[in-house]
PDB file of N, CA and C in Angstrom:
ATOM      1  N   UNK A   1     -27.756  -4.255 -10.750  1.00  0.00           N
ATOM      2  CA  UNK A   1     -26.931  -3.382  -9.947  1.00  0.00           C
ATOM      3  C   UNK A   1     -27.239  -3.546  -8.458  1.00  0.00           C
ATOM      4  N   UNK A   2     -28.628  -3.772  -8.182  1.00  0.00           N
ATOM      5  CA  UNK A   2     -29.065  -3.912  -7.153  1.00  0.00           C
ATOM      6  C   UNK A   2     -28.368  -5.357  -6.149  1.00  0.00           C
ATOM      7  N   UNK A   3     -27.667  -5.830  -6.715  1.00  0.00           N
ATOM      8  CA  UNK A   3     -27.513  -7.158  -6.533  1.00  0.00           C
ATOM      9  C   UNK A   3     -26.385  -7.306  -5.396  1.00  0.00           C
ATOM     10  N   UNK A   4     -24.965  -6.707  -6.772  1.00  0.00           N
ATOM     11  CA  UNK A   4     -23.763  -6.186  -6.325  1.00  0.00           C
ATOM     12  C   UNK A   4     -23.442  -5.426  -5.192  1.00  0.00           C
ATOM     13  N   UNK A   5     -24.443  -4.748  -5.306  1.00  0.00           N
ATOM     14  CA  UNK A   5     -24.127  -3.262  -4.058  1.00  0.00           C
ATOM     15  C   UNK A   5     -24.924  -4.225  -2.353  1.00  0.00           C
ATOM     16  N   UNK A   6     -25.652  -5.119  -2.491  1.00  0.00           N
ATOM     17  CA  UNK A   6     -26.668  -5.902  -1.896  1.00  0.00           C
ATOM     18  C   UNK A   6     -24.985  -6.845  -1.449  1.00  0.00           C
ATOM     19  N   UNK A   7     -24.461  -7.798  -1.842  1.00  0.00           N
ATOM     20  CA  UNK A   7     -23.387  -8.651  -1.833  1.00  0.00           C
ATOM     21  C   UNK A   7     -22.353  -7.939  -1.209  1.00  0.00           C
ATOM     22  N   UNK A   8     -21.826  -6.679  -1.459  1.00  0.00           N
ATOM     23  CA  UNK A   8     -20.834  -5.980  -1.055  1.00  0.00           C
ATOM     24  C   UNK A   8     -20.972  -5.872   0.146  1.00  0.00           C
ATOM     25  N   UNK A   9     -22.444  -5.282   0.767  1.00  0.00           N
ATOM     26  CA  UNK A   9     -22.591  -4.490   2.108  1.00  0.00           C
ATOM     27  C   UNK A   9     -22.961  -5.760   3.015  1.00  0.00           C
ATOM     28  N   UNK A  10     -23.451  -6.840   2.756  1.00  0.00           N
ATOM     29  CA  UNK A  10     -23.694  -7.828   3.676  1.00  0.00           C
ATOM     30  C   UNK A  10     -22.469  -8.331   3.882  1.00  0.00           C
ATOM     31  N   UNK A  11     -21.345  -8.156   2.857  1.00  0.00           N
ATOM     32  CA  UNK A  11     -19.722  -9.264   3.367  1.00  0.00           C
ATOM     33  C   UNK A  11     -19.017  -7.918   4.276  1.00  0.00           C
ATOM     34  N   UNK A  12     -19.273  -6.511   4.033  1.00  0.00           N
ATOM     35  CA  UNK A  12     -18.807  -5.990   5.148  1.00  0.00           C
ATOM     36  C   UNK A  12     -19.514  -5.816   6.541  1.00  0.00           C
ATOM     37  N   UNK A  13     -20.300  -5.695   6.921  1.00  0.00           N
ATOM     38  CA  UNK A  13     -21.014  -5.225   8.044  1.00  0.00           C
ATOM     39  C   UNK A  13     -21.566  -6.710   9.122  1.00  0.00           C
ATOM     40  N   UNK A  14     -21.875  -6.364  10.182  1.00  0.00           N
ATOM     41  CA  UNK A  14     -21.926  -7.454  11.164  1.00  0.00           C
ATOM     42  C   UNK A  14     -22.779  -7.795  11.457  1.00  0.00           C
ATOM     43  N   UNK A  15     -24.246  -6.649  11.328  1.00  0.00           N
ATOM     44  CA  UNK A  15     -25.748  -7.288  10.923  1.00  0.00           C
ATOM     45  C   UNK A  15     -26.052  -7.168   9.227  1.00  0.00           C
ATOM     46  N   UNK A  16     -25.595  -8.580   8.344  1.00  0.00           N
ATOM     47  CA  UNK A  16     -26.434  -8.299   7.074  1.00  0.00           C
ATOM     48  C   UNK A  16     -27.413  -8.752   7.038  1.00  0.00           C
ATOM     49  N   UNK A  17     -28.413  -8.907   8.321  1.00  0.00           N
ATOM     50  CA  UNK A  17     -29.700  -8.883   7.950  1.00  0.00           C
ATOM     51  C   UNK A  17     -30.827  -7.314   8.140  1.00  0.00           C
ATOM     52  N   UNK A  18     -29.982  -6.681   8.227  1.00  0.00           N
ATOM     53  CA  UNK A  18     -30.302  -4.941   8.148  1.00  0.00           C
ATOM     54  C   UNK A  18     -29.969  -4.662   7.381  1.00  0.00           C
ATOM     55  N   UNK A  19     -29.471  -5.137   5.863  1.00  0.00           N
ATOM     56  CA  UNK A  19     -28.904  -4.873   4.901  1.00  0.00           C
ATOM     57  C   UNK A  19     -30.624  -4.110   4.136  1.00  0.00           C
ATOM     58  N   UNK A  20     -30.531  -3.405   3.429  1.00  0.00           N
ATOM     59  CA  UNK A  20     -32.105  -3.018   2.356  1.00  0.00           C
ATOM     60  C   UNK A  20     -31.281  -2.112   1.741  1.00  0.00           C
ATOM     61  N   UNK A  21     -31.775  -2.929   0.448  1.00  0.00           N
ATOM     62  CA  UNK A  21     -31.358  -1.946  -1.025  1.00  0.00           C
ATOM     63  C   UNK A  21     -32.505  -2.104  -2.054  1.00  0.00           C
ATOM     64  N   UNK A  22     -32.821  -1.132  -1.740  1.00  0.00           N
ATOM     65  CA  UNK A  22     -33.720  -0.082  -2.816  1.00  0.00           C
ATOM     66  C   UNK A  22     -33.169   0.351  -4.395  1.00  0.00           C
ATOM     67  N   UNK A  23     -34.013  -0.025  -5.699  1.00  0.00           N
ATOM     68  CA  UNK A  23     -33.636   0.258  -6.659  1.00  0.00           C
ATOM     69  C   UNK A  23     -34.845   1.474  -7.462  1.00  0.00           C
ATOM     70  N   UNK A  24     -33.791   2.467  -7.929  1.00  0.00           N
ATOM     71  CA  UNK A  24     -35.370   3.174  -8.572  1.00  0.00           C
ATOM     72  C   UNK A  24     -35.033   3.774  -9.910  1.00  0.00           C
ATOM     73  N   UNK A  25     -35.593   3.451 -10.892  1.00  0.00           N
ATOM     74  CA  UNK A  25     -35.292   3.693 -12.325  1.00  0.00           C
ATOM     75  C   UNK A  25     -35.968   4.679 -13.012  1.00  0.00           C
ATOM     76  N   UNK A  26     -35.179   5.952 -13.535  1.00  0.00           N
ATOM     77  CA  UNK A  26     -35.717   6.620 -14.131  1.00  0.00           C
ATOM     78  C   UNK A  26     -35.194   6.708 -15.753  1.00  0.00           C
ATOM     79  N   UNK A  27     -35.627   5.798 -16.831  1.00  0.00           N
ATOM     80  CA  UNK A  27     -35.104   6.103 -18.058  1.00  0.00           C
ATOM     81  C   UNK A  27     -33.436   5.548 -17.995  1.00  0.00           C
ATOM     82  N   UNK A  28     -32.534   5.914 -18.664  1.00  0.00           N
ATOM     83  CA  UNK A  28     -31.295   5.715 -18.068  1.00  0.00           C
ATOM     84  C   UNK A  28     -30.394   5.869 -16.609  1.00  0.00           C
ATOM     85  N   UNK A  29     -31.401   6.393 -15.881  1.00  0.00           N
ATOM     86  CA  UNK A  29     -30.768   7.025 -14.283  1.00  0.00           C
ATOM     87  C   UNK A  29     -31.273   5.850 -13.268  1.00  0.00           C
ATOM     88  N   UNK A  30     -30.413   5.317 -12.531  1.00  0.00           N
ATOM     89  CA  UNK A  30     -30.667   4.016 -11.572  1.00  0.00           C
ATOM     90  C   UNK A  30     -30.214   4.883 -10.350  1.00  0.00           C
ATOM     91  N   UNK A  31     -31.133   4.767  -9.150  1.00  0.00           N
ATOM     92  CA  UNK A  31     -30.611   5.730  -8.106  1.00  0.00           C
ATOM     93  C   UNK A  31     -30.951   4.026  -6.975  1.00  0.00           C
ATOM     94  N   UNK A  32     -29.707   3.642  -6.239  1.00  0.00           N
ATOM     95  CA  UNK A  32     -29.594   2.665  -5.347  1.00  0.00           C
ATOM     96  C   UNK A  32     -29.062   2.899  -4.145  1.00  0.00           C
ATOM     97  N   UNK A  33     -30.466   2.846  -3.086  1.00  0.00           N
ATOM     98  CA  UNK A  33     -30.363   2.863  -1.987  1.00  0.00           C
ATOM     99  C   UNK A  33     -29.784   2.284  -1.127  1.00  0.00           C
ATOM    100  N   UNK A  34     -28.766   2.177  -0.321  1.00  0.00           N
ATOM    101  CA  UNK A  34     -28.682   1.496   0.481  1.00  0.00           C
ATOM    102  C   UNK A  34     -28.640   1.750   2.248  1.00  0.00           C
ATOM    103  N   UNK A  35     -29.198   0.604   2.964  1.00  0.00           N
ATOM    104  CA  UNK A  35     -29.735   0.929   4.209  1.00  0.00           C
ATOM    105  C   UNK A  35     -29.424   0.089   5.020  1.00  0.00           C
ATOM    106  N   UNK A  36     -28.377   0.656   6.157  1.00  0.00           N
ATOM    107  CA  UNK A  36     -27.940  -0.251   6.687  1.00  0.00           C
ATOM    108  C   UNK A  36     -28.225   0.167   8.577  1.00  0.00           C
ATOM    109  N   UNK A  37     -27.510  -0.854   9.441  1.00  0.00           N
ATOM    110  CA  UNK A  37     -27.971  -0.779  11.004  1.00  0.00           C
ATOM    111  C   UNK A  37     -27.056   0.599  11.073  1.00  0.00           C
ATOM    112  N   UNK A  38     -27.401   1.639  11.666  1.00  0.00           N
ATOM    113  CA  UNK A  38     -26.448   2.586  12.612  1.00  0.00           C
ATOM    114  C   UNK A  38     -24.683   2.200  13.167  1.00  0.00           C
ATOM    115  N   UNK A  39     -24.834   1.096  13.337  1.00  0.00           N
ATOM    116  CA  UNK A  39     -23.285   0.345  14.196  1.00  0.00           C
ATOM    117  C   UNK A  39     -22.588   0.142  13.117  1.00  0.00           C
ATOM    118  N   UNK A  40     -23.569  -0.534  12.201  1.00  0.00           N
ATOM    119  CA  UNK A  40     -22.605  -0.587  10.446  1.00  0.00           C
ATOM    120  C   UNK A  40     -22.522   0.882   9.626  1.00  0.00           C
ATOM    121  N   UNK A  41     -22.619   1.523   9.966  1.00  0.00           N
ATOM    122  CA  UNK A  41     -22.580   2.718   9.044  1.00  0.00           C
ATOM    123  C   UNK A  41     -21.263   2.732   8.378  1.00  0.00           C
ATOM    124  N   UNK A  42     -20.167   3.133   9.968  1.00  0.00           N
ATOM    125  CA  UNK A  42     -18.727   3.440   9.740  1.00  0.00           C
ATOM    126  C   UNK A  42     -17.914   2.319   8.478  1.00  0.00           C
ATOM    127  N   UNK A  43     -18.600   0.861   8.912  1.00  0.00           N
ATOM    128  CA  UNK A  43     -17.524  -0.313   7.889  1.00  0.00           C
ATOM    129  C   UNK A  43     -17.942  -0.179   6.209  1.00  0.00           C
ATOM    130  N   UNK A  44     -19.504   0.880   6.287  1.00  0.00           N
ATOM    131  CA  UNK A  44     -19.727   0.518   4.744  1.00  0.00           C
ATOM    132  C   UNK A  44     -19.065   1.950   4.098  1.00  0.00           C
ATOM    133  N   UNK A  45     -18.991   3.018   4.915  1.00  0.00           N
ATOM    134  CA  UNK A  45     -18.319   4.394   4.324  1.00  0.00           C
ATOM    135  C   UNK A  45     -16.785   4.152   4.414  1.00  0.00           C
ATOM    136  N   UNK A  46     -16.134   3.540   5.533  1.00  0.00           N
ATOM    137  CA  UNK A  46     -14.692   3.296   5.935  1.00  0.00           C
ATOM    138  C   UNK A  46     -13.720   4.842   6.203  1.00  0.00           C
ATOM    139  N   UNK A  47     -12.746   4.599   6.286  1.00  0.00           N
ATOM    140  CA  UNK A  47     -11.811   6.168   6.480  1.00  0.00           C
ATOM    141  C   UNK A  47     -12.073   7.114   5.088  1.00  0.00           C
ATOM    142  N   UNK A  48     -12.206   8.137   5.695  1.00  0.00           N
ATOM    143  CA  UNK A  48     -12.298   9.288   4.478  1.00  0.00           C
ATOM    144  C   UNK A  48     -13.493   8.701   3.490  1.00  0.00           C
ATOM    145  N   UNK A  49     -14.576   8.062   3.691  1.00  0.00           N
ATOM    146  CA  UNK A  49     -15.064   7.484   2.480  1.00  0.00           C
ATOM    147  C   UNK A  49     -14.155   6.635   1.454  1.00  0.00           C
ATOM    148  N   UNK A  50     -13.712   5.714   1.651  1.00  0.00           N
ATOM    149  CA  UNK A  50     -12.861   4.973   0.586  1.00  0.00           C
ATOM    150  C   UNK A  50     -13.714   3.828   0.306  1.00  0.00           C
ATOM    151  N   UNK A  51     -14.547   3.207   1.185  1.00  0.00           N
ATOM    152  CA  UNK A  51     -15.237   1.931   1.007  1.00  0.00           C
ATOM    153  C   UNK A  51     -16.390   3.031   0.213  1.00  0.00           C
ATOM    154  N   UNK A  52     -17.041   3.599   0.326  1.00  0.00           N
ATOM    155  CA  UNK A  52     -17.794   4.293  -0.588  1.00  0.00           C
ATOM    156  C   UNK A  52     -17.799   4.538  -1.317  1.00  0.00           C
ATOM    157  N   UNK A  53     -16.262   5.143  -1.831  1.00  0.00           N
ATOM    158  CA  UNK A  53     -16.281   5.871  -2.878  1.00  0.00           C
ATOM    159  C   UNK A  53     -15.502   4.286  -3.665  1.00  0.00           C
ATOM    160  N   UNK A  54     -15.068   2.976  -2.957  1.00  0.00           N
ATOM    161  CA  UNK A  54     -15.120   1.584  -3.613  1.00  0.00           C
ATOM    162  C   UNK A  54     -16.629   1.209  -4.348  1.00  0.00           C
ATOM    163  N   UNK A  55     -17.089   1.262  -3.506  1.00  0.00           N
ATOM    164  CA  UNK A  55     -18.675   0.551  -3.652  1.00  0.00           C
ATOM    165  C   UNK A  55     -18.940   1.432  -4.786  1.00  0.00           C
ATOM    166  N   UNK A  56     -19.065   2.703  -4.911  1.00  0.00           N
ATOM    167  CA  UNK A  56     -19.825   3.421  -6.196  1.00  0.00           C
ATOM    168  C   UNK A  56     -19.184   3.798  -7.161  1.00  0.00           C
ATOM    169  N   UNK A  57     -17.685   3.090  -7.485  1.00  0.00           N
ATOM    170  CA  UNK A  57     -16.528   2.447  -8.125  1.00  0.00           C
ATOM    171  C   UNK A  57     -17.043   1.146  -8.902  1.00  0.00           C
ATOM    172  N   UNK A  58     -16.998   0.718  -8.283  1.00  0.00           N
ATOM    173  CA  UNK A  58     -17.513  -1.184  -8.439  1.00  0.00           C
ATOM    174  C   UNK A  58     -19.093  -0.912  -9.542  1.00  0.00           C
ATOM    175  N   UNK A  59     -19.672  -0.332  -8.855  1.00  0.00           N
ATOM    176  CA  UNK A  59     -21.072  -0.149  -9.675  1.00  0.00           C
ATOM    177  C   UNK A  59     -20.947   0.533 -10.440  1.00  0.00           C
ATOM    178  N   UNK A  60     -20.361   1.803 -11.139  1.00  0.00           N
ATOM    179  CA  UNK A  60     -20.211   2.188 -12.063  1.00  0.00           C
ATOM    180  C   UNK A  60     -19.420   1.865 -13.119  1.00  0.00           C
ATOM    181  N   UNK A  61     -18.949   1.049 -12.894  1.00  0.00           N
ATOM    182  CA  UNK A  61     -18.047  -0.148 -13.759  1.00  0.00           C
ATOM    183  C   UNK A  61     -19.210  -0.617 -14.249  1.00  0.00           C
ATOM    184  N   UNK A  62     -19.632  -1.711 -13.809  1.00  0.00           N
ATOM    185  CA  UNK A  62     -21.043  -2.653 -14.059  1.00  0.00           C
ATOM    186  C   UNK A  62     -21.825  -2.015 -14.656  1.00  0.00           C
ATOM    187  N   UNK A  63     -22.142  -0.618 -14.754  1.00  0.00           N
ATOM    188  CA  UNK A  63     -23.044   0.024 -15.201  1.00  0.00           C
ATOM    189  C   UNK A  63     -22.861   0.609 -16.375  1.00  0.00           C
ATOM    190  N   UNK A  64     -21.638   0.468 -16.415  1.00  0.00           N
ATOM    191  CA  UNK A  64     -21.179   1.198 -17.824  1.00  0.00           C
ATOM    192  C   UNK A  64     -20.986   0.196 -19.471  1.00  0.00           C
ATOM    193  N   UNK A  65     -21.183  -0.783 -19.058  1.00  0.00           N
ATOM    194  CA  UNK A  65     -21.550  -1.686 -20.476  1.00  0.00           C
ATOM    195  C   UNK A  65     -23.278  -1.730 -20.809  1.00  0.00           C
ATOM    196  N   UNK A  66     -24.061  -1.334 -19.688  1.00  0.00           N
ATOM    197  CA  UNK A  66     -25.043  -0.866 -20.288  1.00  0.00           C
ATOM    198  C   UNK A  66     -25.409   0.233 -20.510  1.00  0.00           C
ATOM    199  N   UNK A  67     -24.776   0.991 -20.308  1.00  0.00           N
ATOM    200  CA  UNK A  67     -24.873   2.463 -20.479  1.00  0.00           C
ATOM    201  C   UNK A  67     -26.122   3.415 -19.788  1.00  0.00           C
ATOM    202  N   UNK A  68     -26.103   3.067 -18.353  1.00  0.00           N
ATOM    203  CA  UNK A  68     -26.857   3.475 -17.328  1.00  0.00           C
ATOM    204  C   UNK A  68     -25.803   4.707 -16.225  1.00  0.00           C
ATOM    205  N   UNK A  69     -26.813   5.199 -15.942  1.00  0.00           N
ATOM    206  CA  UNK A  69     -26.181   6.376 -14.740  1.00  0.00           C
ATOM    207  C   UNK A  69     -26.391   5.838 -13.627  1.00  0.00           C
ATOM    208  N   UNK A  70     -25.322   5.433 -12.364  1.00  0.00           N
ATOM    209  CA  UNK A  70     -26.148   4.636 -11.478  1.00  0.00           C
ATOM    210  C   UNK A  70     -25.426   5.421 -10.251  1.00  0.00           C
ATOM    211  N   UNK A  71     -26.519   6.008  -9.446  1.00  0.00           N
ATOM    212  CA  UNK A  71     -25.885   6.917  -8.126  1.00  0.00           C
ATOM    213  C   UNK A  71     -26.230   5.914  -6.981  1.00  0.00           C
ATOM    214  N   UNK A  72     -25.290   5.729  -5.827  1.00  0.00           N
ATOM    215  CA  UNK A  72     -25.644   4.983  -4.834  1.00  0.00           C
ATOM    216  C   UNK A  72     -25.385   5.952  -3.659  1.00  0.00           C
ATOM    217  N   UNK A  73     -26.855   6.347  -2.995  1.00  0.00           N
ATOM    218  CA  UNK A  73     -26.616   6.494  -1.434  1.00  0.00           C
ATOM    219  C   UNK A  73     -26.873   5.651  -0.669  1.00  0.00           C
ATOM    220  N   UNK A  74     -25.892   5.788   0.754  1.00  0.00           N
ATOM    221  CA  UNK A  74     -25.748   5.260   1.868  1.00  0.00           C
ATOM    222  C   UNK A  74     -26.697   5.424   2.989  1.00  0.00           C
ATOM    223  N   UNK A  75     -27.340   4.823   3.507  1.00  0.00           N
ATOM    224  CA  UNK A  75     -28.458   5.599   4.848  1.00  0.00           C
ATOM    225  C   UNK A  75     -28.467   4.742   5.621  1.00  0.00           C
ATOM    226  N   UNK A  76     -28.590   5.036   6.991  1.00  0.00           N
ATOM    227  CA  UNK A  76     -29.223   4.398   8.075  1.00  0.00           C
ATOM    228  C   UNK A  76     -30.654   4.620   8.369  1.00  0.00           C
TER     229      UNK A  76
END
Protein backbone atom coordinates (compact mmCIF):
# COMPACT_ATOMS: atom_id res chain seq x y z
CA UNK A 1 0.00 0.00 0.00
CA UNK A 2 2.83 1.95 0.92
CA UNK A 3 4.03 1.90 -2.52
CA UNK A 4 0.94 3.22 -4.44
CA UNK A 5 0.18 6.12 -2.24
CA UNK A 6 4.38 6.76 -2.51
CA UNK A 7 3.89 6.73 -6.76
CA UNK A 8 0.75 8.83 -6.67
CA UNK A 9 2.19 11.81 -4.59
CA UNK A 10 5.62 12.01 -6.32
CA UNK A 11 3.69 12.19 -10.09
CA UNK A 12 1.67 15.03 -8.49
CA UNK A 13 3.77 17.45 -6.60
CA UNK A 14 6.94 19.46 -7.76
CA UNK A 15 9.37 18.43 -4.98
CA UNK A 16 9.05 14.41 -4.97
CA UNK A 17 11.97 14.31 -3.18
CA UNK A 18 9.98 15.55 0.05
CA UNK A 19 7.78 12.87 -0.66
CA UNK A 20 7.86 10.35 3.05
CA UNK A 21 5.42 7.71 3.52
CA UNK A 22 5.21 6.08 6.62
CA UNK A 23 3.51 2.64 7.05
CA UNK A 24 2.16 1.36 10.47
CA UNK A 25 0.39 -1.95 11.03
CA UNK A 26 -1.83 -2.84 13.54
CA UNK A 27 -3.37 -6.49 13.00
CA UNK A 28 -5.74 -5.77 10.08
CA UNK A 29 -5.52 -1.74 10.41
CA UNK A 30 -2.70 -0.12 8.00
CA UNK A 31 -2.53 3.62 8.97
CA UNK A 32 -0.28 5.49 5.89
CA UNK A 33 1.36 8.49 6.34
CA UNK A 34 1.99 10.74 4.04
CA UNK A 35 4.44 13.79 4.12
CA UNK A 36 4.87 16.13 1.86
CA UNK A 37 6.82 19.97 1.23
CA UNK A 38 4.26 22.81 2.48
CA UNK A 39 4.09 24.32 -1.43
CA UNK A 40 2.83 20.71 -2.32
CA UNK A 41 0.21 20.41 0.12
CA UNK A 42 -2.62 22.14 -2.08
CA UNK A 43 -1.77 19.57 -5.49
CA UNK A 44 -1.95 16.41 -3.16
CA UNK A 45 -5.50 17.50 -1.33
CA UNK A 46 -6.70 19.48 -4.74
CA UNK A 47 -10.27 21.49 -4.72
CA UNK A 48 -12.64 20.47 -2.01
CA UNK A 49 -10.35 17.45 -1.26
CA UNK A 50 -10.98 15.43 -4.46
CA UNK A 51 -7.29 14.38 -5.02
CA UNK A 52 -7.61 13.04 -1.45
CA UNK A 53 -10.49 11.73 -1.22
CA UNK A 54 -8.86 10.02 -5.05
CA UNK A 55 -5.79 8.87 -3.32
CA UNK A 56 -7.75 7.12 -0.30
CA UNK A 57 -10.11 5.78 -3.16
CA UNK A 58 -7.27 4.17 -5.06
CA UNK A 59 -5.94 2.54 -1.77
CA UNK A 60 -8.88 1.22 -0.53
CA UNK A 61 -9.52 -0.57 -3.60
CA UNK A 62 -6.01 -2.27 -3.30
CA UNK A 63 -6.74 -2.97 0.09
CA UNK A 64 -9.73 -4.63 -0.20
CA UNK A 65 -8.64 -8.04 -1.83
CA UNK A 66 -6.70 -8.40 1.17
CA UNK A 67 -8.98 -7.54 3.45
CA UNK A 68 -7.09 -4.76 5.34
CA UNK A 69 -8.42 -1.33 6.79
CA UNK A 70 -6.14 1.17 5.30
CA UNK A 71 -6.52 5.02 6.54
CA UNK A 72 -4.25 7.55 4.77
CA UNK A 73 -3.28 10.94 6.31
CA UNK A 74 -1.87 13.82 4.61
CA UNK A 75 0.87 16.07 6.54
CA UNK A 76 3.34 18.53 6.00
Amino acid sequence: MKEIVEVIAKALVDHPEEVVVTEKQDGKDIRIQLHVAPSDMGKVIGRQGRIAKAIRSVVKAASSREEYRVDVDIQN
